[in-house]
Protein backbone atom coordinates (compact mmCIF):
# COMPACT_ATOMS: atom_id res chain seq x y z
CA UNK A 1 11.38 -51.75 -2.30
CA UNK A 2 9.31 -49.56 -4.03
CA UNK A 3 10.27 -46.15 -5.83
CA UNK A 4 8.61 -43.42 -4.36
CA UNK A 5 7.70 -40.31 -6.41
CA UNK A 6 5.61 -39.04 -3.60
CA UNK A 7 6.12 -38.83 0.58
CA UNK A 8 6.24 -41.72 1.99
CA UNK A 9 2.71 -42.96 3.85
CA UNK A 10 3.02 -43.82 7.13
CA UNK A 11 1.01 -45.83 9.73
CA UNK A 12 1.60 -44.98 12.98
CA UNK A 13 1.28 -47.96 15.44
CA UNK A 14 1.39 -46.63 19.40
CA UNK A 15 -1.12 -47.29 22.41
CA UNK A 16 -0.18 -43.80 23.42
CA UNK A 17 -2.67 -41.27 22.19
CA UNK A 18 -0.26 -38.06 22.97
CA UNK A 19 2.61 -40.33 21.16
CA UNK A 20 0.58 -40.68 18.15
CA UNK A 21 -0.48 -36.90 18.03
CA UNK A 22 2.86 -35.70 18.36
CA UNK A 23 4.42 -38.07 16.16
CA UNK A 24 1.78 -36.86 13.54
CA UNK A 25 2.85 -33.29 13.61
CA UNK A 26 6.65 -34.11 13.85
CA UNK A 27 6.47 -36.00 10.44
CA UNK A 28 3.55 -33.89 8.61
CA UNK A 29 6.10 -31.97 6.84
CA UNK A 30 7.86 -34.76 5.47
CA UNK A 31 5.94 -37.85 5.40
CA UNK A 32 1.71 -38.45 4.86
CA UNK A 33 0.48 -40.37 7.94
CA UNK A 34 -1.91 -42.45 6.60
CA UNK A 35 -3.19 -43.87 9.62
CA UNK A 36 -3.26 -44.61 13.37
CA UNK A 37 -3.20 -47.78 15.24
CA UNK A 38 -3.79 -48.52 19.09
CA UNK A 39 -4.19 -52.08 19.12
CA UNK A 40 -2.04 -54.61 18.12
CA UNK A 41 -5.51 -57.16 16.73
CA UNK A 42 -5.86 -54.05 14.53
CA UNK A 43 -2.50 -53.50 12.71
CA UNK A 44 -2.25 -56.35 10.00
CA UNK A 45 -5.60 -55.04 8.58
CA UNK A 46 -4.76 -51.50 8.72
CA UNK A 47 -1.44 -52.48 6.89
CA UNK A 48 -3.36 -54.25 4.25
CA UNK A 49 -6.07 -51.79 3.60
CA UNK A 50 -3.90 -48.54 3.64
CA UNK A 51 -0.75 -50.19 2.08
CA UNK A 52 1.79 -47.94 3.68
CA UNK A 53 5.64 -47.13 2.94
CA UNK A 54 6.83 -47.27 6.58
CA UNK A 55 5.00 -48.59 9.74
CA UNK A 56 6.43 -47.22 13.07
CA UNK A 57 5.90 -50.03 15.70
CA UNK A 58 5.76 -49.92 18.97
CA UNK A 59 6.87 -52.88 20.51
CA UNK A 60 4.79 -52.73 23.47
CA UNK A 61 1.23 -52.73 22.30
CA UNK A 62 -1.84 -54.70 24.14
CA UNK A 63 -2.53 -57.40 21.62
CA UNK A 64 0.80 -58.57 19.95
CA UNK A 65 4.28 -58.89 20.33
CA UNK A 66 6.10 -56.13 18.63
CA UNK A 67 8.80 -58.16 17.56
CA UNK A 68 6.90 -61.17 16.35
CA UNK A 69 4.13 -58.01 14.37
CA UNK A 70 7.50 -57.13 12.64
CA UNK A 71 8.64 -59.89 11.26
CA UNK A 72 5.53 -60.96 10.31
CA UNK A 73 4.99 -57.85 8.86
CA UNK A 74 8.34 -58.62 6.49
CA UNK A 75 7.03 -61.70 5.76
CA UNK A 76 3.68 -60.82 4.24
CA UNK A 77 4.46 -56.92 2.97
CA UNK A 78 8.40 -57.07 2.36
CA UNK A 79 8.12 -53.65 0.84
CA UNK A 80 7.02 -51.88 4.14
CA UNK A 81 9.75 -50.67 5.95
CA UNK A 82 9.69 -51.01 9.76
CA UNK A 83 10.69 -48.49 12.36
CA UNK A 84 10.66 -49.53 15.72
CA UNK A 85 10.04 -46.55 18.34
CA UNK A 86 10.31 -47.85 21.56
CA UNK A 87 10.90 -46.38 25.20
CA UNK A 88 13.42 -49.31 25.74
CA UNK A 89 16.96 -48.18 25.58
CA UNK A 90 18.26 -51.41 25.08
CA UNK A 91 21.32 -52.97 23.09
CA UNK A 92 19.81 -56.34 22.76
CA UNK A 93 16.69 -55.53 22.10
CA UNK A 94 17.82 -53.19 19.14
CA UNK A 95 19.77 -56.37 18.18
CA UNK A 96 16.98 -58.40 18.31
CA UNK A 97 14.53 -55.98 16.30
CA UNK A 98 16.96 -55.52 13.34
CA UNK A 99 16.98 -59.51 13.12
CA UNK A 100 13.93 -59.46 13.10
CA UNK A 101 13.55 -57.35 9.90
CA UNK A 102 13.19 -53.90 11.14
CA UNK A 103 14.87 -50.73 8.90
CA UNK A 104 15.57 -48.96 12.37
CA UNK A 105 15.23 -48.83 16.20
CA UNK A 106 14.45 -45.26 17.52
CA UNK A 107 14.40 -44.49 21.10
CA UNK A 108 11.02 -42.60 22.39
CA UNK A 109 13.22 -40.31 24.49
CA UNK A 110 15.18 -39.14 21.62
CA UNK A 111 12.52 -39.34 18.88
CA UNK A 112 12.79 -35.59 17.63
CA UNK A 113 16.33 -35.99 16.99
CA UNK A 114 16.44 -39.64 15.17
CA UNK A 115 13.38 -40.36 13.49
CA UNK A 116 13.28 -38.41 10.49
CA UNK A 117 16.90 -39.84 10.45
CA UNK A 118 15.81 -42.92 10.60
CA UNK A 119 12.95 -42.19 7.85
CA UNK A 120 16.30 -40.80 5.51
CA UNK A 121 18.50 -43.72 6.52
CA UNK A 122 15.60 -45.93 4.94
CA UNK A 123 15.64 -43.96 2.08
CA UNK A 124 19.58 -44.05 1.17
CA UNK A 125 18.69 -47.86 0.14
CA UNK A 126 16.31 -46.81 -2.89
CA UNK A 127 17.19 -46.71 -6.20
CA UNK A 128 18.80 -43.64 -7.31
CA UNK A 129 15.85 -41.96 -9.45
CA UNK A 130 13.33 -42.72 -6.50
CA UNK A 131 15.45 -40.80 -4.54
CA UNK A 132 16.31 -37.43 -6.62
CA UNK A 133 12.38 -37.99 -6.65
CA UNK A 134 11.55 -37.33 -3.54
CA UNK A 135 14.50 -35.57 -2.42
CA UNK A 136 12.10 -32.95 -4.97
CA UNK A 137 9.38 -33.70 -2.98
CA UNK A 138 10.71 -32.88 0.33
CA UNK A 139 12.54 -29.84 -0.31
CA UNK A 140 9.46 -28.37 -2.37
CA UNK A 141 7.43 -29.10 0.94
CA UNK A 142 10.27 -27.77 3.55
CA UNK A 143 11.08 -25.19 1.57
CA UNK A 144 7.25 -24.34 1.56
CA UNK A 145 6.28 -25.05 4.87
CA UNK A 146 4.27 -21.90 5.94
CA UNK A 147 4.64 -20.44 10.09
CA UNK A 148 1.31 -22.54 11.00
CA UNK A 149 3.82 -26.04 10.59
CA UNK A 150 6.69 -24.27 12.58
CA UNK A 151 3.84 -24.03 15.39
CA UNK A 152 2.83 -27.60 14.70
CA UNK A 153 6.47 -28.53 15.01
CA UNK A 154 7.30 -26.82 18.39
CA UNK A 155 3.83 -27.75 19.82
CA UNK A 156 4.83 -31.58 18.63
CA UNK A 157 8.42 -31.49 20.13
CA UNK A 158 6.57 -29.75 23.39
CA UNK A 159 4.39 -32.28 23.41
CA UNK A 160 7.46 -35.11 23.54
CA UNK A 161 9.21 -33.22 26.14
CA UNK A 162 5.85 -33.90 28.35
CA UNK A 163 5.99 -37.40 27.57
CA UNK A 164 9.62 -37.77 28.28
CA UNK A 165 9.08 -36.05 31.06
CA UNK A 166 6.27 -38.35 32.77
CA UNK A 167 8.06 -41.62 31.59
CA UNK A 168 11.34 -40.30 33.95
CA UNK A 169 8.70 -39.23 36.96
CA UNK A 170 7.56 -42.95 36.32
CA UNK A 171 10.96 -44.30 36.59
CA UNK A 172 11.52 -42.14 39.36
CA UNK A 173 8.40 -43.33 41.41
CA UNK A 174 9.35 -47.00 40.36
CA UNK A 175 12.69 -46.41 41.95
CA UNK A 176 10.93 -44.92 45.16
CA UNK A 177 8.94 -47.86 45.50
CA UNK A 178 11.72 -50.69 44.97
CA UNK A 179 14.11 -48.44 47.63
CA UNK A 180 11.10 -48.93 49.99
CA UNK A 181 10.37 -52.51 49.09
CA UNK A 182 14.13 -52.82 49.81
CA UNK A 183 14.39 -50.99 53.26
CA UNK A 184 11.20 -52.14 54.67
CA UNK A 185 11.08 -55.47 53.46
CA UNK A 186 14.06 -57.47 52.75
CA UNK A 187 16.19 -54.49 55.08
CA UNK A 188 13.72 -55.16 58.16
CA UNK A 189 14.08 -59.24 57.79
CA UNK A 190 17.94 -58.79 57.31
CA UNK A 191 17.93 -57.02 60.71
CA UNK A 192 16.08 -59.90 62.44
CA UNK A 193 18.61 -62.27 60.92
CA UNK A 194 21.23 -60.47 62.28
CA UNK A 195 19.80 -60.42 65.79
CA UNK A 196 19.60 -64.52 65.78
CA UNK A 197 22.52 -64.32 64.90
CA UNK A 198 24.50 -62.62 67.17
CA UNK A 199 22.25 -64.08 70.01
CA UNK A 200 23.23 -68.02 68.93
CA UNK A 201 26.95 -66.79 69.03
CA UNK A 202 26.21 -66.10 72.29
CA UNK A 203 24.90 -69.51 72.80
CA UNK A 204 27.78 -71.32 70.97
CA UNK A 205 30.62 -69.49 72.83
CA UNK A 206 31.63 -72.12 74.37
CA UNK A 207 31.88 -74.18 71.07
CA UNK A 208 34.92 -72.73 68.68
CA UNK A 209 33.73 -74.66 65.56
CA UNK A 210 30.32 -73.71 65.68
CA UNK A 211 31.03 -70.05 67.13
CA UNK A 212 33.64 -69.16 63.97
CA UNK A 213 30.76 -70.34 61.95
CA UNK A 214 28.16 -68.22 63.59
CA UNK A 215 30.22 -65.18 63.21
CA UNK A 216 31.35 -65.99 59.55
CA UNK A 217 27.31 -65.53 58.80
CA UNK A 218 26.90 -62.97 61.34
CA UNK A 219 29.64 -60.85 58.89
CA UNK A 220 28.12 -61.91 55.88
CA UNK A 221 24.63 -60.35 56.91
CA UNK A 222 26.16 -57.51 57.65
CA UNK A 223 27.79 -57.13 54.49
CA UNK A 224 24.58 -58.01 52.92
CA UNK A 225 22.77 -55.22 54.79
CA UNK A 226 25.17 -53.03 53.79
CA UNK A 227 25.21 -53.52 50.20
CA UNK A 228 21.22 -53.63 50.65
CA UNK A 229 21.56 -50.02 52.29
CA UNK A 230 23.59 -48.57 48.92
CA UNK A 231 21.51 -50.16 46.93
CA UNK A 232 18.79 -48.61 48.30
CA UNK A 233 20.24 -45.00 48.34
CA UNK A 234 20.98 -45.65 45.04
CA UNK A 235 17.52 -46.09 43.94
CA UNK A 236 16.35 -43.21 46.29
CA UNK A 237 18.91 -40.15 47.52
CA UNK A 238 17.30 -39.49 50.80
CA UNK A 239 20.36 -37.56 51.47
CA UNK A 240 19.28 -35.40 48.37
CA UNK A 241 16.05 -33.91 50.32
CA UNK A 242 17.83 -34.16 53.74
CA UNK A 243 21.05 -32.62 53.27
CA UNK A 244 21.34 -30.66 49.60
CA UNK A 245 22.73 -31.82 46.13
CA UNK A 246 26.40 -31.13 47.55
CA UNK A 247 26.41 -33.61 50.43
CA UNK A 248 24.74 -36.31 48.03
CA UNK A 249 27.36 -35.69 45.37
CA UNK A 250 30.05 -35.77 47.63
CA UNK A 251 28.41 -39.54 49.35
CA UNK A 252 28.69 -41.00 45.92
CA UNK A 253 32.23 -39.72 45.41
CA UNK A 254 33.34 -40.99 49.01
CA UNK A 255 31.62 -44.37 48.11
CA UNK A 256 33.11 -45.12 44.50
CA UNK A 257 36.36 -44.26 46.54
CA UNK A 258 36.08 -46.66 49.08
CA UNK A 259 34.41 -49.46 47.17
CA UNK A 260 36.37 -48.82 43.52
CA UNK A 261 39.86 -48.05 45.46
CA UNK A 262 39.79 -44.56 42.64
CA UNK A 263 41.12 -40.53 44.26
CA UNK A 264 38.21 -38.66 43.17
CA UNK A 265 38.86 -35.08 43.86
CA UNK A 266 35.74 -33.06 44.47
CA UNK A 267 35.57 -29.35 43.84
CA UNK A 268 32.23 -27.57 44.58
CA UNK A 269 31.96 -23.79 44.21
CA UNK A 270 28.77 -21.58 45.13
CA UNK A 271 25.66 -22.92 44.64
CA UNK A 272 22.08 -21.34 45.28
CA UNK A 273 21.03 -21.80 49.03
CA UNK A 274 17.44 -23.30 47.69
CA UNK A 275 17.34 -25.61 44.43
CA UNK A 276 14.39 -26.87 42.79
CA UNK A 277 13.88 -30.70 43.68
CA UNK A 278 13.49 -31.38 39.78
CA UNK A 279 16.72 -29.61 38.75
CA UNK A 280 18.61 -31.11 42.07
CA UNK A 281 17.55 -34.19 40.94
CA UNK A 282 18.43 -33.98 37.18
CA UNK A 283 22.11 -33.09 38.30
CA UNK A 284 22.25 -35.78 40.74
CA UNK A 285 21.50 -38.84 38.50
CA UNK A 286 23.90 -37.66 35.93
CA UNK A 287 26.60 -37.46 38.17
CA UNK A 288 25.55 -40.54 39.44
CA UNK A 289 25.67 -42.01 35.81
CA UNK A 290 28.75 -40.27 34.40
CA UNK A 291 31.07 -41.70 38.04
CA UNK A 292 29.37 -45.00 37.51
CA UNK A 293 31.08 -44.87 33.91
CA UNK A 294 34.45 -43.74 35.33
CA UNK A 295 35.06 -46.84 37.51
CA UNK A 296 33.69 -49.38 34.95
CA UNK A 297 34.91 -48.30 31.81
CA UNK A 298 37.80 -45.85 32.38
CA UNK A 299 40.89 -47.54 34.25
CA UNK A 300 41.44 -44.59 35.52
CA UNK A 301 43.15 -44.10 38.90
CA UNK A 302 41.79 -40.65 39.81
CA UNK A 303 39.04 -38.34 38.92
CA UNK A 304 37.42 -34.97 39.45
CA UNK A 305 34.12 -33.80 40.23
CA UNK A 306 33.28 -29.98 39.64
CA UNK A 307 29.98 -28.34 40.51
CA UNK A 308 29.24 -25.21 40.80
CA UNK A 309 26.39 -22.74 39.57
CA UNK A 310 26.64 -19.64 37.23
CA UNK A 311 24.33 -17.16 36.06
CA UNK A 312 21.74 -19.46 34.89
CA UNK A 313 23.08 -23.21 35.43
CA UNK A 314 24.09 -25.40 37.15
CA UNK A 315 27.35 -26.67 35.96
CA UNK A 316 28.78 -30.38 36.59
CA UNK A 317 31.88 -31.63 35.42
CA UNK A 318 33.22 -35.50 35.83
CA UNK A 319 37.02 -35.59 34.17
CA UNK A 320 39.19 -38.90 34.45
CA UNK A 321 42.64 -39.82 33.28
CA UNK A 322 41.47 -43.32 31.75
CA UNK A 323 42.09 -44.52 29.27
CA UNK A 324 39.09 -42.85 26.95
CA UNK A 325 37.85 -43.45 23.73
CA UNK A 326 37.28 -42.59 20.31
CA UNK A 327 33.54 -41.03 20.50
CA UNK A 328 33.30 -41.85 16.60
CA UNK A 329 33.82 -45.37 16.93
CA UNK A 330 31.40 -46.08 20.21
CA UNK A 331 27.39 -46.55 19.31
CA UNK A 332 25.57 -44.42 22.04
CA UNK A 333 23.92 -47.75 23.75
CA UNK A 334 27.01 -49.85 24.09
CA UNK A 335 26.27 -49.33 27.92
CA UNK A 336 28.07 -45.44 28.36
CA UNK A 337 24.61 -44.09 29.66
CA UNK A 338 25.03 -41.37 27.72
CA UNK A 339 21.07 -41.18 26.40
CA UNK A 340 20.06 -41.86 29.89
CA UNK A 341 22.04 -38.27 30.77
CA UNK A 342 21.09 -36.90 27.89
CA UNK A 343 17.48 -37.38 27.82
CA UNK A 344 17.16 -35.92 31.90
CA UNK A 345 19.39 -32.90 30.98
CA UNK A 346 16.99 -32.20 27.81
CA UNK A 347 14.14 -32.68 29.48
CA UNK A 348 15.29 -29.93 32.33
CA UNK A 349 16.02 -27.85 29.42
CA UNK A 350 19.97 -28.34 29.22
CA UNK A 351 22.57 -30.18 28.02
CA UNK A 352 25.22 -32.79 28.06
CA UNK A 353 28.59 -32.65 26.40
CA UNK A 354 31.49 -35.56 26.06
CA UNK A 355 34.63 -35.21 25.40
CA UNK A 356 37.11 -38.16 25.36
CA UNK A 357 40.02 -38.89 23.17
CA UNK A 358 42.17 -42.56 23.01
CA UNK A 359 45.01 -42.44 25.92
CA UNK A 360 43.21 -39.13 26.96
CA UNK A 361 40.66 -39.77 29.26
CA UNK A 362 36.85 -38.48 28.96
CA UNK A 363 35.63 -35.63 30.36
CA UNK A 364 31.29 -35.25 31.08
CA UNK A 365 30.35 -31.80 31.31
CA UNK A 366 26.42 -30.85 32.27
CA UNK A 367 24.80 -27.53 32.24
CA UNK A 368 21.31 -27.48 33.97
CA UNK A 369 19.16 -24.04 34.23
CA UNK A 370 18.67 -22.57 37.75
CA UNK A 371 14.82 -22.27 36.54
């Protein structure tokens, strides 16, 4: 690896145009981005003419496989670090692109926070003199960096919050469509099933064998249909528009009780009469998220839920008497959700805290803003 007396040059490799732009003015103050790629066909000669320090890969580009571009990328410029930046939260797939020869694996949704960590990770693996060198470098620039780059930067990290923003709407609208996919297609021909069903135990009453066999399916439809049904709410809280963020929150709780055989305890305190649909929303997947982690991680035989609303938030609280965990020792993607909460409380302009300790249990706390 090469030492660097200089910023590091960067190619940026994203079919996102807004990505690209934004990533630009996030790492202007401490990198040179040396160029921009869009295509996949285009990013082994832009790599060979521009001879960059770091390319940052997306791995879903039209044209190439992002995981095959990096290791072929290791294999024919060894001294270009990769950085994957990817919307895919994924454990294997990180996995699978540091195998593959990458220096890093930054989420999209949490790219203002990680890369330039990533970028200084890279950088604790150069020689010592190459990095007093540009440690130099960097401070002279921060340390310079004149109020038109602090605009850059908040326009850039503006500009992120929009994208993160339309990639949850997607995943919203994707969950809209599989609910009604679900209901109206498979839901509609479970309900016909059903019907022949219960109409041939009518026929076969007068034969036992056949007639325990008929019901035995008839039940097993039904518990089909209602799985189907929770599945289907789960994708797409009807109740949420219907009857308010309270009943909704309380029809998980009642569910995970039933189904997970855990006492959740539900406390809710004033809330506004009207919310907006984004911020109702935002609060119910995360509590949605954090009681999903409560009955498979936790072993905990009770739990409370607290929501209520102060001055400016909406506050929601999930607390179990599991058996926690040792924050320092879990990696955020080891299936905890936790960037999935994260990412739709920043986007809504708030926050999420943890709080767990071993033998303790974990406690979720999020604050959302009224506006």
């Amino acid at each position: 690896m090469a030492e660097w007396s200089r910023p590091p040059r960067v190619v940026l490799a994203d079919d996102y145009d807004g990505i690209r732009t934004a990533l630009t003015r996030l790492l202007t103050p401490v990198c040179e981005v040396v160029g921009h790629v869009s295509d996949g066909a285009e990013l082994f000669d832009v790599i060979e003419c521009l001879r960059p320090d770091i390319v940052i890969l997306d791995l879903n580009m039209p044209g190439i496989d992002g995981l095959d571009a990096c290791r072929h990328i290791k294999a024919t410029a060894a001294a270009v670090d990769v950085i994957i930046c990817t919307a895919a939260n994924d454990t294997n797939l990180r996995s699978d692109a540091l195998q593959a020869g990458a220096s890093a694996f930054v989420v999209k949704f949490r790219v203002a926070d990680d890369l330039i960590a990533a970028i200084q990770r890279t950088r604790s693996s150069w020689p010592a003199a190459a990095r007093v060198v540009t440690s130099r470098v960097v401070d002279s620039r921060e340390g310079h960096m004149d109020e038109a780059k602090r605009v850059e930067g908040h326009r850039a990290a503006g500009q992120l919050r929009g994208v993160e923003g339309r990639v949850i709407g997607a995943r919203e609208q994707e969950r809209h469509r599989l609910s009604r996919e679900l209901h109206d297609g498979i839901g509609q021909r479970l309900g016909l099933l059903s019907a022949e069903l219960a109409a041939l135990r009518e026929v076969t009453a007068g034969w036992p064998p056949m007639l325990e066999r008929v019901q035995r399916l008839l039940s097993l439809t039904q518990e089909i249909g209602a799985d189907l049904h929770r599945v289907s709410q789960d994708l797409l809280p009807q109740s949420l528009e219907r009857a308010g963020l309270a009943a909704s929150i309380r029809r998980i709780c009642t569910e995970l009780s039933d189904l997970r055989q855990i006492r959740i305890r539900l406390d809710i305190g004033a809330l506004p009469a009207r919310l907006g649909e984004e911020v109702a929303l935002c609060v119910y997947r995360i509590a949605q998220e954090a009681l999903r982690n409560v009955v498979r991680h936790s072993q905990a035989p009770t739990a409370t839920v607290r929501l209520h609303a102060d001055a400016d938030d909406i506050v929601l609280e999930v607390i179990d008497d599991g058996v926690g965990f040792d924050p320092g020792r879990v990696r955020e993607p080891d299936g905890l959700g936790l960037a999935s909460m994260r990412e739709r409380a920043g986007y809504a302009g708030g926050a999420v805290t943890l709080t767990a300790r071993p033998g303790q249990g974990t406690r979720v706390e999020a604050r959302v803003p009224l506006a």
